[in-house]
Protein backbone atom coordinates (compact mmCIF):
# COMPACT_ATOMS: atom_id res chain seq x y z
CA UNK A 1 -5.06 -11.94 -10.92
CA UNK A 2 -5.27 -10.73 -7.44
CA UNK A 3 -8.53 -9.65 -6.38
CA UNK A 4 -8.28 -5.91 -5.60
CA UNK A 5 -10.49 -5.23 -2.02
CA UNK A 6 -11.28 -1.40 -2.87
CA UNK A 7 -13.79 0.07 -0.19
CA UNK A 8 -16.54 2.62 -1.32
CA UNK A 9 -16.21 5.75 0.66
CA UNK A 10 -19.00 5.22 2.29
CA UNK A 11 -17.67 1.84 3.62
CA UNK A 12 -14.76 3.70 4.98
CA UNK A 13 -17.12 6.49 6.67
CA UNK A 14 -18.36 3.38 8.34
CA UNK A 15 -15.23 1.69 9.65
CA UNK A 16 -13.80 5.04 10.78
CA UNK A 17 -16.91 6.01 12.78
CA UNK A 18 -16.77 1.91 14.61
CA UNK A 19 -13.59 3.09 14.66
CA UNK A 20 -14.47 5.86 16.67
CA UNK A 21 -12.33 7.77 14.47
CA UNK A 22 -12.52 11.28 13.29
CA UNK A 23 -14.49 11.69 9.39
CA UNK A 24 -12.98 14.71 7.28
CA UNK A 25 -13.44 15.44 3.33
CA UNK A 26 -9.43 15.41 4.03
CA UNK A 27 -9.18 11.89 5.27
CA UNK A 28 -12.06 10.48 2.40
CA UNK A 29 -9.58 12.64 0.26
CA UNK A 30 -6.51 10.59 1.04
CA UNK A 31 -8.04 7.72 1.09
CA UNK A 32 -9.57 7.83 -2.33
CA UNK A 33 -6.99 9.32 -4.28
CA UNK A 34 -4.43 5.69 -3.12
CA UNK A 35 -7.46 3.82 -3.73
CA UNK A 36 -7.24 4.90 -7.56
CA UNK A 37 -3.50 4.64 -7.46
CA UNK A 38 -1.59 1.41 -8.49
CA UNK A 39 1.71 2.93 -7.45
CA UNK A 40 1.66 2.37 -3.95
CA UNK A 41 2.56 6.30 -3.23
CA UNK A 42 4.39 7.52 -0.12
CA UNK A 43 2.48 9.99 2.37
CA UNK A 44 4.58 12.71 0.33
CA UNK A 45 3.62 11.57 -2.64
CA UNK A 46 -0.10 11.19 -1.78
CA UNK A 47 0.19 15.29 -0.34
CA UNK A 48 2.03 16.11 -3.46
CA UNK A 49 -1.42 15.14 -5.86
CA UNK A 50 -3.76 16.31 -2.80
CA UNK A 51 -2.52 19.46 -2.32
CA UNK A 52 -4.36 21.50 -6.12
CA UNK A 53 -7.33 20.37 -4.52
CA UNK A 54 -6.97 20.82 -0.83
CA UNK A 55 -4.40 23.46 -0.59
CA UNK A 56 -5.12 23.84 3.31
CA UNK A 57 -4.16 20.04 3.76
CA UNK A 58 -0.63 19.30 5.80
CA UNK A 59 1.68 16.50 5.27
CA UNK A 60 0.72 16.04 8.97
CA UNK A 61 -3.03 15.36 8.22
CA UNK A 62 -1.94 12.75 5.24
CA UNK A 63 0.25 10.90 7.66
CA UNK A 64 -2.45 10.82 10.49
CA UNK A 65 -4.97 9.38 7.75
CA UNK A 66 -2.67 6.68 6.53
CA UNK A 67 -1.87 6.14 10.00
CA UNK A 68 -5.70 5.86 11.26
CA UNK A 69 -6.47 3.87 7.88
CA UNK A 70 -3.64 1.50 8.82
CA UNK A 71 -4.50 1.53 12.39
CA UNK A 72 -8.00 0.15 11.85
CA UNK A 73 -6.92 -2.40 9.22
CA UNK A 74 -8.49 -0.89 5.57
CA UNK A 75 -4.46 0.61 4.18
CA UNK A 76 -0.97 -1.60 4.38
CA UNK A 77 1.84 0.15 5.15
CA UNK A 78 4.68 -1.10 2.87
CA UNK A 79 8.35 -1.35 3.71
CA UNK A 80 10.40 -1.92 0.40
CA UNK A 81 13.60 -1.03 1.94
CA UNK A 82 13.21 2.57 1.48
CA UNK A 83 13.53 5.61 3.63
CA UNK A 84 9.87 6.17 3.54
CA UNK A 85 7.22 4.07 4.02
CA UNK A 86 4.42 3.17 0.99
CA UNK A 87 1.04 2.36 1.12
CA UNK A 88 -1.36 0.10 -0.72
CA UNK A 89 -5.53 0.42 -0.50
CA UNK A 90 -5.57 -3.03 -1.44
CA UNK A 91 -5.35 -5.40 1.72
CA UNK A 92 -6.15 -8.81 0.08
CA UNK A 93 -2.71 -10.84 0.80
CA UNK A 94 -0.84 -9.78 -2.08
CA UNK A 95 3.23 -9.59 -2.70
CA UNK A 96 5.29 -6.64 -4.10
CA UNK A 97 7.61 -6.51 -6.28
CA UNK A 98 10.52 -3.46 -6.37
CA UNK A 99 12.86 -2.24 -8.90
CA UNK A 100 16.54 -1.39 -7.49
CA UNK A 101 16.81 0.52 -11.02
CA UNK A 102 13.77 2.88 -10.84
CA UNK A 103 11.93 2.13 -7.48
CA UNK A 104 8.76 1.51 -9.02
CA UNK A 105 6.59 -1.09 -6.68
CA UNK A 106 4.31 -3.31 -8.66
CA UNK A 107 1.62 -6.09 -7.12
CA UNK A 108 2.92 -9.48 -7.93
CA UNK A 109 -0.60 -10.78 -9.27
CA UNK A 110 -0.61 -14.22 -7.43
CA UNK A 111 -2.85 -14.86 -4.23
CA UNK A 112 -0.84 -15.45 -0.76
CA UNK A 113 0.69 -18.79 -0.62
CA UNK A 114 -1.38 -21.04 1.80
CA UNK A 115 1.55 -23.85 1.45
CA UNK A 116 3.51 -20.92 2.93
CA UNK A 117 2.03 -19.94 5.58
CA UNK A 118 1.59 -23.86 6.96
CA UNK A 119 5.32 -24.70 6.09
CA UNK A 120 6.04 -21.17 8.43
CA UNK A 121 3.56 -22.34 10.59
CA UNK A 122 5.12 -25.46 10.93
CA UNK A 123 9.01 -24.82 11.41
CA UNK A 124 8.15 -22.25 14.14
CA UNK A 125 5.12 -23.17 15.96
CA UNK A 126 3.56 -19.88 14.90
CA UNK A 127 -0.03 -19.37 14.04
CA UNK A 128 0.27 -17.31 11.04
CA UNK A 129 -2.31 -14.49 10.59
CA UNK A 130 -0.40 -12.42 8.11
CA UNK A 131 2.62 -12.25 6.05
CA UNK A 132 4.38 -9.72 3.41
CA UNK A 133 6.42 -10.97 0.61
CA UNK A 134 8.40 -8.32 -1.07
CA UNK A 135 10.92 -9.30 -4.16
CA UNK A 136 13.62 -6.94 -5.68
CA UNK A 137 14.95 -6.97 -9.04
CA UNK A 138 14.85 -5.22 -12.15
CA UNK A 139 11.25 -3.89 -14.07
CA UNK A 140 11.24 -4.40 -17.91
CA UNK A 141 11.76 -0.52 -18.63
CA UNK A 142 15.00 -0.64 -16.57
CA UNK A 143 16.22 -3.95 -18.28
CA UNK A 144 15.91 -2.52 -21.57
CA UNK A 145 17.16 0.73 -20.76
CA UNK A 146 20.67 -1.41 -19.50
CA UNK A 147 20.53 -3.44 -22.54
CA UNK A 148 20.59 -0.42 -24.95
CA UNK A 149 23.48 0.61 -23.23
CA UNK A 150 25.61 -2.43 -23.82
């Protein structure tokens, strides 16, 4: 399994402030609740389970967070091909997997591949700090679903 790299909120109090970035219950707020989430929410999605709790909260103030959070390296920002973008609280080098039935986006529980990387590396003359691996298919819920219908 993937290690998950979850950050106490007083570890994120820290980075914001080297940061030199603003810290709000809000922002804590945003940050915690996709910290406990393994469904890599969308800013909307995030605002949508904030808002009981902090009804004075904007979608603005969600998206600055993620974007601050993303800015200073402690939240991924996710592209699966979607209109809007998802985010993960877990930064260890992990790929996604989406389902073009349902949309759900899983971890895939394997650690980056290092073989990867130097075969990247070594076609393009890149030094590779980074990558995101995303795979699409079909989550067991949706294949059985498809099967029943048959």
């Amino acid at each position: 399994m993937s290690e998950h790299m979850m950050l106490t909120l007083g570890e994120v109090t820290d980075i914001l402030r080297q940061n030199k970035k603003k810290v709000t219950p809000q922002r804590l707020a945003v940050y915690s609740v996709l910290a406990s989430s393994k469904e890599h929410p969308t800013a909307e999605a995030l605002y949508k389970e904030l808002r009981p709790n902090y009804p004075t909260m904007s979608l603005a103030t969600v998206y600055k967070s993620l974007d601050a959070f993303c800015e200073i390296g402690i939240v991924r920002e996710l592209n699966v091909g979607e209109e809007a973008f998802r985010y993960d609280a877990d930064i260890s080098a992990h790929p996604h997997v989406r389902c073009i039935a349902c949309d759900k986006v899983s971890d895939v529980p394997i650690a980056s591949l290092p073989s990867l990387d130097k075969n990247v590396s070594a076609v393009t003359g890149y030094r590779i700090v980074s990558q995101q691996m995303y795979f699409f298919g079909y989550c067991p819920e949706c294949q059985q679903v498809n099967a029943s219908d048959n």
